[in-house]
C-alpha atoms as a PDB file:
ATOM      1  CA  UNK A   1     122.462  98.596 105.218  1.00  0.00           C
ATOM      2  CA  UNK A   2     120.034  99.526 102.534  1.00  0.00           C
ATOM      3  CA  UNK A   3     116.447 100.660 103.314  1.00  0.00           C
ATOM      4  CA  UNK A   4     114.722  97.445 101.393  1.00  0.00           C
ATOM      5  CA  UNK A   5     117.097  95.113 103.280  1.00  0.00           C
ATOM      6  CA  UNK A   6     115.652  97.089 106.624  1.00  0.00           C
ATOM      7  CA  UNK A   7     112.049  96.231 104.837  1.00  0.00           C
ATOM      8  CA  UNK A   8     112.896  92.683 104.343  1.00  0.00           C
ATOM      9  CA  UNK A   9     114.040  92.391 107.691  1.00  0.00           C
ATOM     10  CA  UNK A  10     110.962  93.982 109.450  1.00  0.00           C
ATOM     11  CA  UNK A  11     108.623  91.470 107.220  1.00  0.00           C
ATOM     12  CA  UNK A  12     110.789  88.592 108.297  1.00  0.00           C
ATOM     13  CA  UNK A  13     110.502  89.375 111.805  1.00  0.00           C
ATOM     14  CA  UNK A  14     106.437  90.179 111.262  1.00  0.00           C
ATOM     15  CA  UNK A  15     105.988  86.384 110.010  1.00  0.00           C
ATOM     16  CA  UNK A  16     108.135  85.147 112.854  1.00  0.00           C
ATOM     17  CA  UNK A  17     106.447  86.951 115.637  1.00  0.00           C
ATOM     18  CA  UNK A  18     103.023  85.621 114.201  1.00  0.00           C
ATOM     19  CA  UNK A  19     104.575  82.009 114.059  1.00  0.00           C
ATOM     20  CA  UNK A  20     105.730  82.338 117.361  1.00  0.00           C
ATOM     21  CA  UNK A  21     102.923  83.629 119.225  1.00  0.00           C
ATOM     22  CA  UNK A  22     100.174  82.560 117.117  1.00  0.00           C
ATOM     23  CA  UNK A  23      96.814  83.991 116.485  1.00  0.00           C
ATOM     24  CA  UNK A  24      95.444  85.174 119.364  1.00  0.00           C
ATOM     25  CA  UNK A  25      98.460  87.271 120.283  1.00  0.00           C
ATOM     26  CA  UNK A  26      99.042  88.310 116.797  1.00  0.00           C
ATOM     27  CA  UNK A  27      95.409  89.671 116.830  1.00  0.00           C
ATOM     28  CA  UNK A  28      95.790  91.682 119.274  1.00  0.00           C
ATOM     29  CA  UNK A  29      97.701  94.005 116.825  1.00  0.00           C
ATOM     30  CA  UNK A  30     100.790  95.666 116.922  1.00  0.00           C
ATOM     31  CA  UNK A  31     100.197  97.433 120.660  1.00  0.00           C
ATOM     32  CA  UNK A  32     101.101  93.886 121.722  1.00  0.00           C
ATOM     33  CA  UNK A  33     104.373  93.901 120.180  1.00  0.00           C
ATOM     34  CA  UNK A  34     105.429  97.642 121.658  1.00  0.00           C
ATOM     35  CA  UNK A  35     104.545  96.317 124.940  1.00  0.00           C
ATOM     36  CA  UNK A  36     106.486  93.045 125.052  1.00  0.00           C
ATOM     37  CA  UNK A  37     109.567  95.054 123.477  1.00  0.00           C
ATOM     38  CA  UNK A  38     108.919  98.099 126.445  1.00  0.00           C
ATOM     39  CA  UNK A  39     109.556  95.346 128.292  1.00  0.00           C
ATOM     40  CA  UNK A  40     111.965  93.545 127.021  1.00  0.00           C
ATOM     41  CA  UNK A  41     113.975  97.004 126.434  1.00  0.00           C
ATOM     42  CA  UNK A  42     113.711  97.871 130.436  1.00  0.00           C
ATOM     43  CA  UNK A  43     114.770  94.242 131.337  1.00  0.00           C
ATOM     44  CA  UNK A  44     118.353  95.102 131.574  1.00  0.00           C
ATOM     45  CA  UNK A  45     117.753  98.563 133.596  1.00  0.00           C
ATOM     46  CA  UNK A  46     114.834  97.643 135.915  1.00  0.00           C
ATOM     47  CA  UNK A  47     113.400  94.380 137.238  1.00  0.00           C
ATOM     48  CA  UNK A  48     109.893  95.905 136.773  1.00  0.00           C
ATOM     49  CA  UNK A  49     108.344  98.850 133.938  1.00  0.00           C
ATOM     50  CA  UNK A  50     105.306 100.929 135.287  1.00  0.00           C
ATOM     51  CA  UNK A  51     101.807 100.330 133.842  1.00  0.00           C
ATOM     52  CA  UNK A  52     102.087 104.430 132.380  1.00  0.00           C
ATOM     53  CA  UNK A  53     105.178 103.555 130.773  1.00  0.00           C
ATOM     54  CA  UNK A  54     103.657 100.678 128.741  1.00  0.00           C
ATOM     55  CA  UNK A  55     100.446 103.100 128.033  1.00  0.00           C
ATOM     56  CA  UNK A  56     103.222 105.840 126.555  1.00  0.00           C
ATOM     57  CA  UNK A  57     104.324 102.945 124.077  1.00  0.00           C
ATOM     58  CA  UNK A  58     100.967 102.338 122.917  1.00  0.00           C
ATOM     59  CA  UNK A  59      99.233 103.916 119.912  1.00  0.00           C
ATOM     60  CA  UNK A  60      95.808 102.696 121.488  1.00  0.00           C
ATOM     61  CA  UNK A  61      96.592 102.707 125.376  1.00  0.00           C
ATOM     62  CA  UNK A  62      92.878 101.242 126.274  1.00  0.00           C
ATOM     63  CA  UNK A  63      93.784  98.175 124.959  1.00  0.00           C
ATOM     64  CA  UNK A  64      96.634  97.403 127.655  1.00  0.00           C
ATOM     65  CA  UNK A  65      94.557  95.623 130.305  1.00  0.00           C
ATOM     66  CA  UNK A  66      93.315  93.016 127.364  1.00  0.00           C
ATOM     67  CA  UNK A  67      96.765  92.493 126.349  1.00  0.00           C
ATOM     68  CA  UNK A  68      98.048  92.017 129.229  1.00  0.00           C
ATOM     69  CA  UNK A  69      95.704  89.427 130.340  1.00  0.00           C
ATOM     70  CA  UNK A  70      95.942  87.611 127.344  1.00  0.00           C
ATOM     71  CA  UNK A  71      99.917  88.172 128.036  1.00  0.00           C
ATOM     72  CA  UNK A  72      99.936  86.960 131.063  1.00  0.00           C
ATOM     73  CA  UNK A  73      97.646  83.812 129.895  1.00  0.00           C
ATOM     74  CA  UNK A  74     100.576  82.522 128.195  1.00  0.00           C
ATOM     75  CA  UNK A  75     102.912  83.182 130.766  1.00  0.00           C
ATOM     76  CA  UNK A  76     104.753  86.248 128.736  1.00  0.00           C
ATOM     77  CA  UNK A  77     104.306  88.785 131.590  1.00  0.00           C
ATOM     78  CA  UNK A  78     103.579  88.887 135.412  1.00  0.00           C
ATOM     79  CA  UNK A  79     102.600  91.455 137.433  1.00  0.00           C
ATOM     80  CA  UNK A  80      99.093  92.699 139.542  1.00  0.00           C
ATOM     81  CA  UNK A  81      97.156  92.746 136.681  1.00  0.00           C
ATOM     82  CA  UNK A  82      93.840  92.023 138.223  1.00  0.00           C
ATOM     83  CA  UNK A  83      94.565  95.268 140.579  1.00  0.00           C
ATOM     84  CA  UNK A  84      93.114  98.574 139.684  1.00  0.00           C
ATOM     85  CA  UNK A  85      93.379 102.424 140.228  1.00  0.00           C
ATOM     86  CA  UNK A  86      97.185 102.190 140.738  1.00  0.00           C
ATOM     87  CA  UNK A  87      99.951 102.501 138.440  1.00  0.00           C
ATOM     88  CA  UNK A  88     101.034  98.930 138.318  1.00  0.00           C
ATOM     89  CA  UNK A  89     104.346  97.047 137.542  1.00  0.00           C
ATOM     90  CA  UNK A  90     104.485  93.825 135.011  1.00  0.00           C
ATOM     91  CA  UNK A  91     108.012  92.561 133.926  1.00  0.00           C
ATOM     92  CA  UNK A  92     108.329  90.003 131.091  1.00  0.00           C
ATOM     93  CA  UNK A  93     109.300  86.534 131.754  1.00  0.00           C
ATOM     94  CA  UNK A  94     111.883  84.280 130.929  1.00  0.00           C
ATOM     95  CA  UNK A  95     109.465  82.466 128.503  1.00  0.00           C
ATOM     96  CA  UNK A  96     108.718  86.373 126.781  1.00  0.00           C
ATOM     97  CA  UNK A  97     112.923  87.038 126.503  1.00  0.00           C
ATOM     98  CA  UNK A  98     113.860  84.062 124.734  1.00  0.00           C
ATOM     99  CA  UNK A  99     110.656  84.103 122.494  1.00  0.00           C
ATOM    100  CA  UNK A 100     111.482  87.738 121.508  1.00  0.00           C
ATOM    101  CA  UNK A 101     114.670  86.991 120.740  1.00  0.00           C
ATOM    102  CA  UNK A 102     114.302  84.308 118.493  1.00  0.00           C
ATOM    103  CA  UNK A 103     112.033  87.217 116.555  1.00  0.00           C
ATOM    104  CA  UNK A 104     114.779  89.494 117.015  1.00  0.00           C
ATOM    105  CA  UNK A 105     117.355  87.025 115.641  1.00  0.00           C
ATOM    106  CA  UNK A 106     115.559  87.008 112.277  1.00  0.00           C
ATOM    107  CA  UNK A 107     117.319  90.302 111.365  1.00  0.00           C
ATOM    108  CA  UNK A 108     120.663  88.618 112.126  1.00  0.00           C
ATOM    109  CA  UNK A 109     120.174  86.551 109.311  1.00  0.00           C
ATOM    110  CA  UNK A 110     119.922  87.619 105.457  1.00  0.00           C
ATOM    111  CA  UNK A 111     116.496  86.493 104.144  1.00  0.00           C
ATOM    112  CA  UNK A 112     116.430  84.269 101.214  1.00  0.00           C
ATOM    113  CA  UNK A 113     115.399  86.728  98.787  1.00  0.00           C
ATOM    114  CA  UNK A 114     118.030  88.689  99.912  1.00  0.00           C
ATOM    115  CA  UNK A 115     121.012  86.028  99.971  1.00  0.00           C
ATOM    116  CA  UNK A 116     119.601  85.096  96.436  1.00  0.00           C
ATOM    117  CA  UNK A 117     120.291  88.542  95.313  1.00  0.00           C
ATOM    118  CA  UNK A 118     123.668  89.120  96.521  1.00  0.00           C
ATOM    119  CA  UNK A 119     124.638  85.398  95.131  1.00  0.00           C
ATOM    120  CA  UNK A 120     123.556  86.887  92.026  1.00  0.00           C
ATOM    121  CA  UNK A 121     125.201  90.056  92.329  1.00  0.00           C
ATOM    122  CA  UNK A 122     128.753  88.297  93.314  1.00  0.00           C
ATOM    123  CA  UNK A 123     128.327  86.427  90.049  1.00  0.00           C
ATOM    124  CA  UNK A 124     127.661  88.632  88.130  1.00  0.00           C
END
């Protein structure tokens, strides 16, 4: 796979997590996404990931109890997230996994610029 087709990929997946989650998540910035995918990456080993494992995936960690409120607003992850002083658990929800992976499944699929180009390469 070539490094602009990686590029294309990543930009197609940008514009489909902001159409799927919409503003207010989206605004939240990119903490938001490294969360949800901590998440979603632990789902298979552990029913729950620890509130410092979350913080380690964060570039600005003192953001985490906003976005998991907002989160958990939209029923994307559950948890004690009103608790405090402990190192709490939140696993993603059923609602989070299938939402991610229609992001995810963006990559599967050659963007339009992209199938253009190779039409026009093959007939050439």
């Amino acid at each position: 796979m070539r490094f602009t087709d990686i590029a294309n990929d990543l930009l197609a997946m940008a514009a489909k997590r902001h159409q799927l989650f919409g503003d207010e998540i989206s605004d939240l910035g990119e903490d938001t996404w490294l969360v949800m995918l901590t998440l979603y990456a632990a789902g298979d080993k552990a029913p729950v990931v620890r509130e410092s494992a979350l913080s380690e995936a964060m570039r600005f960690p003192t953001n985490l109890d906003r976005i998991l409120s907002v989160l958990a607003g939209h029923d994307l992850v559950t948890g004690n997230i009103s608790e405090t002083g402990a190192d709490r658990s939140f696993r993603i929800t059923d609602k989070a996994v299938s939402t991610i992976e229609m992001v995810l499944d963006v990559a599967d699929k050659p963007a339009p610029a992209a199938a253009e180009n190779e039409a026009g390469t093959e007939r050439a």
